[in-house]
PDB file of N, CA and C in Angstrom:
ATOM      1  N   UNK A   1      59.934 -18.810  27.059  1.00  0.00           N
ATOM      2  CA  UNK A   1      59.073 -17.759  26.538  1.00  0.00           C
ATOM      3  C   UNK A   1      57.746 -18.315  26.041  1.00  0.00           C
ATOM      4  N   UNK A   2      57.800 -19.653  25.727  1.00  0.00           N
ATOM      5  CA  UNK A   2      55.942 -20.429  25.496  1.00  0.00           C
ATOM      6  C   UNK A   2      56.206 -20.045  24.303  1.00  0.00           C
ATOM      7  N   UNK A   3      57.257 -20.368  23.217  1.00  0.00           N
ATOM      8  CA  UNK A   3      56.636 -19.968  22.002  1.00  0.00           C
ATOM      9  C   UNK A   3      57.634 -21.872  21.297  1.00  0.00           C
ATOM     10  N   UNK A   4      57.835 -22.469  21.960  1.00  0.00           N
ATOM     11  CA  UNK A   4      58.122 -23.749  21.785  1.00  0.00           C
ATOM     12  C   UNK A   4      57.813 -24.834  22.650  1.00  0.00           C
ATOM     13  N   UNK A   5      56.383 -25.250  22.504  1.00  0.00           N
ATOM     14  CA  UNK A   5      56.038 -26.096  23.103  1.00  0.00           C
ATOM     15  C   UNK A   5      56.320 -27.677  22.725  1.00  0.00           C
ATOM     16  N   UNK A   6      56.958 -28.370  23.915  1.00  0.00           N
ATOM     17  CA  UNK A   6      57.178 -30.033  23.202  1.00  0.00           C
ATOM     18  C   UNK A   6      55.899 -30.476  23.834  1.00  0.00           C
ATOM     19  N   UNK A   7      56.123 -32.067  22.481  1.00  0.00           N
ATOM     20  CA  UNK A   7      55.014 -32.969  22.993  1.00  0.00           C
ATOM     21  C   UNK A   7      55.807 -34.240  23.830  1.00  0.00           C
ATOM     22  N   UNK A   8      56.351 -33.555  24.679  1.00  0.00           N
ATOM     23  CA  UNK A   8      57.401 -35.175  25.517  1.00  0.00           C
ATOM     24  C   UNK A   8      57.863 -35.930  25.003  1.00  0.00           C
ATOM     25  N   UNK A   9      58.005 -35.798  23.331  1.00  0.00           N
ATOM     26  CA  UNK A   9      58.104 -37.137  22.727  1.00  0.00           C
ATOM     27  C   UNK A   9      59.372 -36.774  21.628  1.00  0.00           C
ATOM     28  N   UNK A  10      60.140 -35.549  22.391  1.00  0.00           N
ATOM     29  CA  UNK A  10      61.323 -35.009  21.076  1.00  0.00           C
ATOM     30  C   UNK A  10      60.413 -33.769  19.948  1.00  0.00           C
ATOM     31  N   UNK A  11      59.209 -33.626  19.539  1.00  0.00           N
ATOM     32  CA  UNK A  11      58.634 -33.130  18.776  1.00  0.00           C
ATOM     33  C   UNK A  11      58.220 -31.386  19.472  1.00  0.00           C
ATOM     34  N   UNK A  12      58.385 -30.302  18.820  1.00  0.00           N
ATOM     35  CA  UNK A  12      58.278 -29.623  19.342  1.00  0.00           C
ATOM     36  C   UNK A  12      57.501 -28.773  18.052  1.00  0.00           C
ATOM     37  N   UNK A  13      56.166 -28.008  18.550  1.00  0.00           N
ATOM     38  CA  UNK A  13      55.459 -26.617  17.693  1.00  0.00           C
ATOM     39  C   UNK A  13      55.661 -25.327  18.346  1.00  0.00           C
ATOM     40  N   UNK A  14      55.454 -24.168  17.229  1.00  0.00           N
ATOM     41  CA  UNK A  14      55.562 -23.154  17.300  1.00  0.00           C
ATOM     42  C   UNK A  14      54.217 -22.440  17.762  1.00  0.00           C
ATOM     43  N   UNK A  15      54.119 -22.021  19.240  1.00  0.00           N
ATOM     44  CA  UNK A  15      52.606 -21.162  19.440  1.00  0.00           C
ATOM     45  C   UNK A  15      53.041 -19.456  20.381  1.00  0.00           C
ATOM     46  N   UNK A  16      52.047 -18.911  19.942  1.00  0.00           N
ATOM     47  CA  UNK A  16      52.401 -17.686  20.650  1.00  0.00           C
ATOM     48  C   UNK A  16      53.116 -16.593  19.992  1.00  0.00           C
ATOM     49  N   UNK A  17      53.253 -16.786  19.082  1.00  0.00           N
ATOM     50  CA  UNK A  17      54.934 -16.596  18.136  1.00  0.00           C
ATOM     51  C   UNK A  17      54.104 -14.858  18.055  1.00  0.00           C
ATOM     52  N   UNK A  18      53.321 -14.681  17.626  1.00  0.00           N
ATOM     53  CA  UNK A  18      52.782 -12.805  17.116  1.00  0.00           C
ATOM     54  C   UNK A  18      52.898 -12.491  18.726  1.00  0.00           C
ATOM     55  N   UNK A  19      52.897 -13.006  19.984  1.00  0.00           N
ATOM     56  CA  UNK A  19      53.073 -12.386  21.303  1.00  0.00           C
ATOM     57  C   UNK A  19      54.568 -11.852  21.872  1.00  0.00           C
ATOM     58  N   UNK A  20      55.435 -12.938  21.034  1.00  0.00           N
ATOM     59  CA  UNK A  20      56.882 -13.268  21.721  1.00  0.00           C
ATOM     60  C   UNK A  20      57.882 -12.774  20.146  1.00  0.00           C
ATOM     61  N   UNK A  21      58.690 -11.838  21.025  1.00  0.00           N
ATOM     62  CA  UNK A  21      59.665 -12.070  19.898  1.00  0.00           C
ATOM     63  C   UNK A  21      61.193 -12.231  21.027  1.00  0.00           C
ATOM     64  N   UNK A  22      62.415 -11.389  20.349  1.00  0.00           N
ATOM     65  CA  UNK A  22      63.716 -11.753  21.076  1.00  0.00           C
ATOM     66  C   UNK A  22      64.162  -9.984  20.600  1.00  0.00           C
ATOM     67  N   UNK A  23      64.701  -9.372  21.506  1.00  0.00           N
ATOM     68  CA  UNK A  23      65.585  -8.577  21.059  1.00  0.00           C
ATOM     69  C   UNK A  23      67.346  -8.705  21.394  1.00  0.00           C
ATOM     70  N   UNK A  24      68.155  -8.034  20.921  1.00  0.00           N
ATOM     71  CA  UNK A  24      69.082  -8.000  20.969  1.00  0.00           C
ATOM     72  C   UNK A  24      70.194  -6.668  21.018  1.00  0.00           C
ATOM     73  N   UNK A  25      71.511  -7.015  22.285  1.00  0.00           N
ATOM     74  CA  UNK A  25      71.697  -5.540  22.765  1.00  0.00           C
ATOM     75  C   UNK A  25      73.148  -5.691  23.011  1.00  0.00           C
ATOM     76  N   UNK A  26      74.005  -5.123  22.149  1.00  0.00           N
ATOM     77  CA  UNK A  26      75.440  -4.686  22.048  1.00  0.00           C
ATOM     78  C   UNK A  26      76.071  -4.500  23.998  1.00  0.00           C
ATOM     79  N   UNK A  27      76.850  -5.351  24.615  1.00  0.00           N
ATOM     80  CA  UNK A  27      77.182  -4.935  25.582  1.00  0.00           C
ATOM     81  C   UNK A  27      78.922  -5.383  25.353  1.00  0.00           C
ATOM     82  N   UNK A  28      78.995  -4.888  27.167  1.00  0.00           N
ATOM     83  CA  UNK A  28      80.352  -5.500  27.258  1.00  0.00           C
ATOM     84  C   UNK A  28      80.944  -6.289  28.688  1.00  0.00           C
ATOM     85  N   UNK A  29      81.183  -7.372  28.569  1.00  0.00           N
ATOM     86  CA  UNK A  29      81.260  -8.241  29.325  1.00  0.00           C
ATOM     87  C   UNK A  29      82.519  -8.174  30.349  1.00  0.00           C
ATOM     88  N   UNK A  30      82.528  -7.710  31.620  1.00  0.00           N
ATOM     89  CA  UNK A  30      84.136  -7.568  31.884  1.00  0.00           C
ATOM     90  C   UNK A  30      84.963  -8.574  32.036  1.00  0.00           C
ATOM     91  N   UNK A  31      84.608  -9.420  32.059  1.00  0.00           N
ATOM     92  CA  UNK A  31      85.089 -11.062  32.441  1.00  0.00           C
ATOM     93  C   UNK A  31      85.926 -11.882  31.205  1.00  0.00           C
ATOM     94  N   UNK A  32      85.518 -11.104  30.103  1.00  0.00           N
ATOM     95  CA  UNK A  32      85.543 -11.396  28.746  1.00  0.00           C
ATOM     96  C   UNK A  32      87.016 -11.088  28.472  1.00  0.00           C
ATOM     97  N   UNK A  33      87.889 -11.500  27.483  1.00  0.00           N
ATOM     98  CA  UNK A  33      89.047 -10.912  27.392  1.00  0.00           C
ATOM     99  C   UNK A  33      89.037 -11.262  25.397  1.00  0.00           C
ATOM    100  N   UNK A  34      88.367 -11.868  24.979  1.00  0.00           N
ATOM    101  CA  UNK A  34      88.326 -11.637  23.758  1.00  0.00           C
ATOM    102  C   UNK A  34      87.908 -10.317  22.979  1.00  0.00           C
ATOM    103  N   UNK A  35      87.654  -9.666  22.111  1.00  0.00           N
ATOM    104  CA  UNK A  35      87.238  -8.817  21.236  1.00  0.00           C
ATOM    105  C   UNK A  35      86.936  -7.707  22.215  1.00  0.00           C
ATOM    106  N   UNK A  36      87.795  -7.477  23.204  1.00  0.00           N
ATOM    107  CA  UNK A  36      87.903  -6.045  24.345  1.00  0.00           C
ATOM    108  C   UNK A  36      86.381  -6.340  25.090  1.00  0.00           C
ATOM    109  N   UNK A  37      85.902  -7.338  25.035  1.00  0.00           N
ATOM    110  CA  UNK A  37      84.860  -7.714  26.383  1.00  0.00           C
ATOM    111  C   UNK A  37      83.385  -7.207  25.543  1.00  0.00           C
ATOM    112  N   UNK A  38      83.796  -7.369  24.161  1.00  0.00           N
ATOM    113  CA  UNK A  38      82.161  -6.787  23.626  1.00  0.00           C
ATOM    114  C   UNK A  38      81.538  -7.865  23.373  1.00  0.00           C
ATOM    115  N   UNK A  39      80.536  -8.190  23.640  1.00  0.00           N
ATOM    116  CA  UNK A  39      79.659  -9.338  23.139  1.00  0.00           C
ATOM    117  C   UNK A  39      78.256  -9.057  22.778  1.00  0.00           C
ATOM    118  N   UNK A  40      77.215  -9.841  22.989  1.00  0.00           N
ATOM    119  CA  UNK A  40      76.020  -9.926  22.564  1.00  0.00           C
ATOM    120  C   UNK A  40      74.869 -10.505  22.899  1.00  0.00           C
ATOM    121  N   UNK A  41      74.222  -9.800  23.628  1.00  0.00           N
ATOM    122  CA  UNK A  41      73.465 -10.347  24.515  1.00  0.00           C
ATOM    123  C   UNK A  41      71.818 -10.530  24.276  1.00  0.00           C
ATOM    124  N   UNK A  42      71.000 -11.568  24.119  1.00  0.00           N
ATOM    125  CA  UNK A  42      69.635 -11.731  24.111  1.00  0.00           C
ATOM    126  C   UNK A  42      68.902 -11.714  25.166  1.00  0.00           C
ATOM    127  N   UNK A  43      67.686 -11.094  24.788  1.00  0.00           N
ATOM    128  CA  UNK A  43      66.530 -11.191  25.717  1.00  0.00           C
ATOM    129  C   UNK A  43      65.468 -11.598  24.887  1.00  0.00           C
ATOM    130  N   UNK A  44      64.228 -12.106  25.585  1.00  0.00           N
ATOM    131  CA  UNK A  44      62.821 -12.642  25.107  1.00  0.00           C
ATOM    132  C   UNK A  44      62.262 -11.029  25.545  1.00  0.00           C
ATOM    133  N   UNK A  45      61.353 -11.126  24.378  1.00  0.00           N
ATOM    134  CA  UNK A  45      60.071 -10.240  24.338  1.00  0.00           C
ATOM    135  C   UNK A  45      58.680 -10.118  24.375  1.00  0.00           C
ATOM    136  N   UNK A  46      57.924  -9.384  25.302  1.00  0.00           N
ATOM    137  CA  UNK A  46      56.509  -9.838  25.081  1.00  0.00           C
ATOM    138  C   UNK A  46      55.889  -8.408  25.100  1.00  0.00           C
ATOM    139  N   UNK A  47      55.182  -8.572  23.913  1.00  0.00           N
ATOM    140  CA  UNK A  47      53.798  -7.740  24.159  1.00  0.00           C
ATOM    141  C   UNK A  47      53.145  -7.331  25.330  1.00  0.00           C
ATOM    142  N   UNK A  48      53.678  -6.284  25.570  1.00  0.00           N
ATOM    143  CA  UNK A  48      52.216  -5.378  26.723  1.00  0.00           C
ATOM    144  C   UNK A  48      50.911  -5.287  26.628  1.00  0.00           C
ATOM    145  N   UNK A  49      49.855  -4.839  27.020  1.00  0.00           N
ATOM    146  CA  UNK A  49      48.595  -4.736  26.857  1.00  0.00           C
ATOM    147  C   UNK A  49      48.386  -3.284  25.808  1.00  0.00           C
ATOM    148  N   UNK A  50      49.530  -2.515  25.483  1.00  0.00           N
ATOM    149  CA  UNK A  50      49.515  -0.998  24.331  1.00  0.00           C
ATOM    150  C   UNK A  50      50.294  -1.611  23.296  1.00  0.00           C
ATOM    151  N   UNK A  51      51.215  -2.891  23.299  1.00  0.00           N
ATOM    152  CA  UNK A  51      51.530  -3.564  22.154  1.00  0.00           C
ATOM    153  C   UNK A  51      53.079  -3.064  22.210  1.00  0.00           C
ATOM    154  N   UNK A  52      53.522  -2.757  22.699  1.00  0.00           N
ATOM    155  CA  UNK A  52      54.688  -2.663  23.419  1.00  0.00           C
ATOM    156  C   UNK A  52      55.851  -3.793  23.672  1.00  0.00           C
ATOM    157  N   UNK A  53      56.730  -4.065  22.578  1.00  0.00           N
ATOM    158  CA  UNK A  53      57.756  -5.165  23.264  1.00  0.00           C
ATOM    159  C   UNK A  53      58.358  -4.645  24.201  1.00  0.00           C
ATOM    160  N   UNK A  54      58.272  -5.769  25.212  1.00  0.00           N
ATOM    161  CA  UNK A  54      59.017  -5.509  27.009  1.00  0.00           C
ATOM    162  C   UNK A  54      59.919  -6.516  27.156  1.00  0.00           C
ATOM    163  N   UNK A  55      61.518  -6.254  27.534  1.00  0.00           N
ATOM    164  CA  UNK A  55      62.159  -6.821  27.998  1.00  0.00           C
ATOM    165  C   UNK A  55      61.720  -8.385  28.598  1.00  0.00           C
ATOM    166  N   UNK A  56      61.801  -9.405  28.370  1.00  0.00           N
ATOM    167  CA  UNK A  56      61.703 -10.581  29.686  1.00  0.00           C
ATOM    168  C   UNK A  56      62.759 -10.590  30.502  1.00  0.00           C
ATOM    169  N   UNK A  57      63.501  -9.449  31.321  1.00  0.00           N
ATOM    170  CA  UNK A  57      63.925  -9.788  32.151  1.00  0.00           C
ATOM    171  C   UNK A  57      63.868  -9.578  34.036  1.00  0.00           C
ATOM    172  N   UNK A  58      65.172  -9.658  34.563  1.00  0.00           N
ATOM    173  CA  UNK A  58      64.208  -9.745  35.973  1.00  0.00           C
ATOM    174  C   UNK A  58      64.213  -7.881  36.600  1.00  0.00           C
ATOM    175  N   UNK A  59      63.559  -7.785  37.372  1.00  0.00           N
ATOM    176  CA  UNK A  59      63.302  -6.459  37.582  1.00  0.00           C
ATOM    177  C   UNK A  59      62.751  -5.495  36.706  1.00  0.00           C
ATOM    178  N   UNK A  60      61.863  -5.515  35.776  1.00  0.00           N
ATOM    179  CA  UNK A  60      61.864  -5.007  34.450  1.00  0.00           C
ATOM    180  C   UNK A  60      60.041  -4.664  34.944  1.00  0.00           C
ATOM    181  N   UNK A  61      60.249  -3.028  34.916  1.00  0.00           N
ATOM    182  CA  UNK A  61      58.800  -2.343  35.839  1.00  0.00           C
ATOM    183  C   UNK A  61      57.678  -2.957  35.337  1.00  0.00           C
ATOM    184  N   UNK A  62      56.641  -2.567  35.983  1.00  0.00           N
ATOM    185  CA  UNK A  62      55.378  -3.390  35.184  1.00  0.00           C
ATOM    186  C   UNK A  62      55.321  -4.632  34.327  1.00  0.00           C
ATOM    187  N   UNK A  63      55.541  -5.815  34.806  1.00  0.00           N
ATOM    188  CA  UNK A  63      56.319  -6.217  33.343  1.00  0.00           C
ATOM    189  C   UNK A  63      55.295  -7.484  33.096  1.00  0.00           C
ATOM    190  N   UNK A  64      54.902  -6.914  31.753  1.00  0.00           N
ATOM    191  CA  UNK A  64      53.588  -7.891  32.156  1.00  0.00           C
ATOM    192  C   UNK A  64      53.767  -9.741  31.693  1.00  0.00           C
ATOM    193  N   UNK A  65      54.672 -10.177  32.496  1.00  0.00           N
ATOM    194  CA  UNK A  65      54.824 -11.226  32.763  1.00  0.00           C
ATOM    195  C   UNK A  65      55.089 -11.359  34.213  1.00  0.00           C
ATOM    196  N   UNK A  66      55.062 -12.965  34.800  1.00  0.00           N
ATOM    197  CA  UNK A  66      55.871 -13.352  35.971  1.00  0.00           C
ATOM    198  C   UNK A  66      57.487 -14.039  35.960  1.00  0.00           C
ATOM    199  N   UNK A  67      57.875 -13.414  36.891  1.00  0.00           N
ATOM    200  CA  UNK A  67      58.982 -14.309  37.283  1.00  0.00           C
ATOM    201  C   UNK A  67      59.025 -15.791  36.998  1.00  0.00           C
ATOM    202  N   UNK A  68      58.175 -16.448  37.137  1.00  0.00           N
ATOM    203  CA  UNK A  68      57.660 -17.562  37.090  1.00  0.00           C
ATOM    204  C   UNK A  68      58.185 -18.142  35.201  1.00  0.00           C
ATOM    205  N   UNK A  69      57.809 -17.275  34.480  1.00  0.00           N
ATOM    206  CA  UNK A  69      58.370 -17.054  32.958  1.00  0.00           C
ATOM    207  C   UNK A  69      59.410 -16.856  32.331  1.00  0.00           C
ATOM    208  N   UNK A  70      60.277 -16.644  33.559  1.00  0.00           N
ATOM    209  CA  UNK A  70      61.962 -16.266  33.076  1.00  0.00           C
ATOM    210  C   UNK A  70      62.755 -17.342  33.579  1.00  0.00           C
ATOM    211  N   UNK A  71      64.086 -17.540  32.348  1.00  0.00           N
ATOM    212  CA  UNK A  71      64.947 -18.703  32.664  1.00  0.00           C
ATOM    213  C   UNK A  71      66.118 -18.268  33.431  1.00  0.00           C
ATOM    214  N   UNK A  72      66.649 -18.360  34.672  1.00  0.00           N
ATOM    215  CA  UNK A  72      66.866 -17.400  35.019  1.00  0.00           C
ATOM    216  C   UNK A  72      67.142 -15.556  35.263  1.00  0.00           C
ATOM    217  N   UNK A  73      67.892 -14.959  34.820  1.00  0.00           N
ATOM    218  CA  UNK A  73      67.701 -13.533  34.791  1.00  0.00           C
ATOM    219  C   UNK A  73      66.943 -13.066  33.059  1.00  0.00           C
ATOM    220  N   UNK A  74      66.709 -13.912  32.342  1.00  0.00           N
ATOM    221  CA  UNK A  74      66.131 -13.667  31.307  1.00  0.00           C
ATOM    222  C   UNK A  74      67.460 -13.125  30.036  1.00  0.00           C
ATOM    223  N   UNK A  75      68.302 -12.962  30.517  1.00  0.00           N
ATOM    224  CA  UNK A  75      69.260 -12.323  29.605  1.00  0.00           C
ATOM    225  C   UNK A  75      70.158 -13.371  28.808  1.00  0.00           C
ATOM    226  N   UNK A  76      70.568 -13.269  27.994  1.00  0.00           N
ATOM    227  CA  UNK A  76      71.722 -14.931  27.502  1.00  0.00           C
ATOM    228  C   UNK A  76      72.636 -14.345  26.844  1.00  0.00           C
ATOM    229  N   UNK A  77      74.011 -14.696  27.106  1.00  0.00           N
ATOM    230  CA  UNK A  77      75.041 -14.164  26.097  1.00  0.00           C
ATOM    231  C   UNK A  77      75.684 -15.439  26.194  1.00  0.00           C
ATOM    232  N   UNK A  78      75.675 -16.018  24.777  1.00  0.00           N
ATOM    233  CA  UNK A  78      76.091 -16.979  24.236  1.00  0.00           C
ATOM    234  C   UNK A  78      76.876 -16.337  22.413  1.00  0.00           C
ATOM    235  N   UNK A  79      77.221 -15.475  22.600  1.00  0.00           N
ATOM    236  CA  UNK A  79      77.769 -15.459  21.166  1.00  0.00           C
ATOM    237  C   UNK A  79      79.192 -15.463  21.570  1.00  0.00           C
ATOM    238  N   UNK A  80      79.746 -16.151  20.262  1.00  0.00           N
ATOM    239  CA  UNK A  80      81.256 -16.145  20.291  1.00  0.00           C
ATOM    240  C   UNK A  80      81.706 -15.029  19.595  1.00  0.00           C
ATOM    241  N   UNK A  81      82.695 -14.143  20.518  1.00  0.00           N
ATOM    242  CA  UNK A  81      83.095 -13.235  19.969  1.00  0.00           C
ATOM    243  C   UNK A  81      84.463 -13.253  18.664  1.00  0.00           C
ATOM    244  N   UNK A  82      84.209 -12.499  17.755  1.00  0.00           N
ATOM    245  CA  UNK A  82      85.321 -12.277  16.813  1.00  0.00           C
ATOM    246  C   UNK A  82      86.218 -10.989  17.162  1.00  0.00           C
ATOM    247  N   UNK A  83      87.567 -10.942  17.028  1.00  0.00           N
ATOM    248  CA  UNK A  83      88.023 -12.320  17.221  1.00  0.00           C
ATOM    249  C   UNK A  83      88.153 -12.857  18.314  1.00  0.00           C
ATOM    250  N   UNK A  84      88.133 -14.106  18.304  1.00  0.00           N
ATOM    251  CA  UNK A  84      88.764 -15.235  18.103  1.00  0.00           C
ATOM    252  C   UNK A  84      88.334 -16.407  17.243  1.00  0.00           C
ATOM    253  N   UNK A  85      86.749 -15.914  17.619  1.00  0.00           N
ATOM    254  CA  UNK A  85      86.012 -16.993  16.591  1.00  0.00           C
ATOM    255  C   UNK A  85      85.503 -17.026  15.424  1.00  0.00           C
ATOM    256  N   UNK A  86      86.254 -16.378  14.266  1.00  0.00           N
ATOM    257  CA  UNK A  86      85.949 -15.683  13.323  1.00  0.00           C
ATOM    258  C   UNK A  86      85.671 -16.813  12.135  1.00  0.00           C
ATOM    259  N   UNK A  87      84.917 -16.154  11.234  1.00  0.00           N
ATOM    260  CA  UNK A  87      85.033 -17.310   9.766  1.00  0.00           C
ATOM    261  C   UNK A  87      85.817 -16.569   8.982  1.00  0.00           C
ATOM    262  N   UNK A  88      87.131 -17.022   8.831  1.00  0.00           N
ATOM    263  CA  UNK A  88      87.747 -16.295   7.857  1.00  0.00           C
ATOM    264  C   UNK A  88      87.174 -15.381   6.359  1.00  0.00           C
ATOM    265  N   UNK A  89      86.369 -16.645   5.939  1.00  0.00           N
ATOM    266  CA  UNK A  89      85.723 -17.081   4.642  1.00  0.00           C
ATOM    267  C   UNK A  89      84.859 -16.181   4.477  1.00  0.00           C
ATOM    268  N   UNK A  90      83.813 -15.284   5.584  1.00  0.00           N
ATOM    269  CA  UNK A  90      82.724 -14.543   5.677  1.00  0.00           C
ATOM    270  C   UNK A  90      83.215 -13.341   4.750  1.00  0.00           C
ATOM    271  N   UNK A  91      82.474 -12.602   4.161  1.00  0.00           N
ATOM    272  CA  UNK A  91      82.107 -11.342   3.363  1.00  0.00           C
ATOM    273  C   UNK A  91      82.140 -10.431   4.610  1.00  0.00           C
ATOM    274  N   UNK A  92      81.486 -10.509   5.777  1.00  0.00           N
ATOM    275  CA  UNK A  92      81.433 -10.266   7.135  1.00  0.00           C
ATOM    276  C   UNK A  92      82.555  -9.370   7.365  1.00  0.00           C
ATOM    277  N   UNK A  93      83.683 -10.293   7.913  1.00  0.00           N
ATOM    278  CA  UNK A  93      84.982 -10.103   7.953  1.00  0.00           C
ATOM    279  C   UNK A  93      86.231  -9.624   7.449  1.00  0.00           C
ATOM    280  N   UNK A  94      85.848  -8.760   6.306  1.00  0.00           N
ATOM    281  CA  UNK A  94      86.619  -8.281   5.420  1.00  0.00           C
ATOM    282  C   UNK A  94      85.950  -6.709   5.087  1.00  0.00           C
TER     283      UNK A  94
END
């Protein structure tokens, strides 16, 4: 998304950051067999030219980025679902 640029050297700054944000979108995964296949899925966001957060992902109309900008389909579901992966301990969870 260009909002973590490294300097080749391990060191990385924050630029772009008022252009780019991330949203986030309740789905359900069928493949999934934990917590009935619900998980949690991210996307990158960018500003339109009306100021508009737009999806970064692929097929996504007008989209004023390129392909060229997306890590593959732009979408990531990396959360561990509860349960299984729960913190007992959380306020969360109770």
């Amino acid at each position: 998304m260009k909002v973590l640029k490294s300097d080749n050297k391990g060191k990385y700054t924050f630029c772009n950051v008022s252009e780019y944000s991330f949203r986030a979108y309740l789905a359900i995964n069928p493949k999934q067999t934990e917590a009935n296949g619900e998980t949690l899925v991210m996307v990158g966001t960018m500003k339109d030219n009306s100021g508009v957060e737009r999806d970064m992902v692929e097929e996504e109309k007008n989209a004023p980025f390129s392909k060229s900008d997306l890590d593959g389909s732009g979408a990531f579901d990396f959360a561990k679902p509860c349960p299984i992966y729960c913190d007992e301990n959380s306020p969360l969870n109770h």
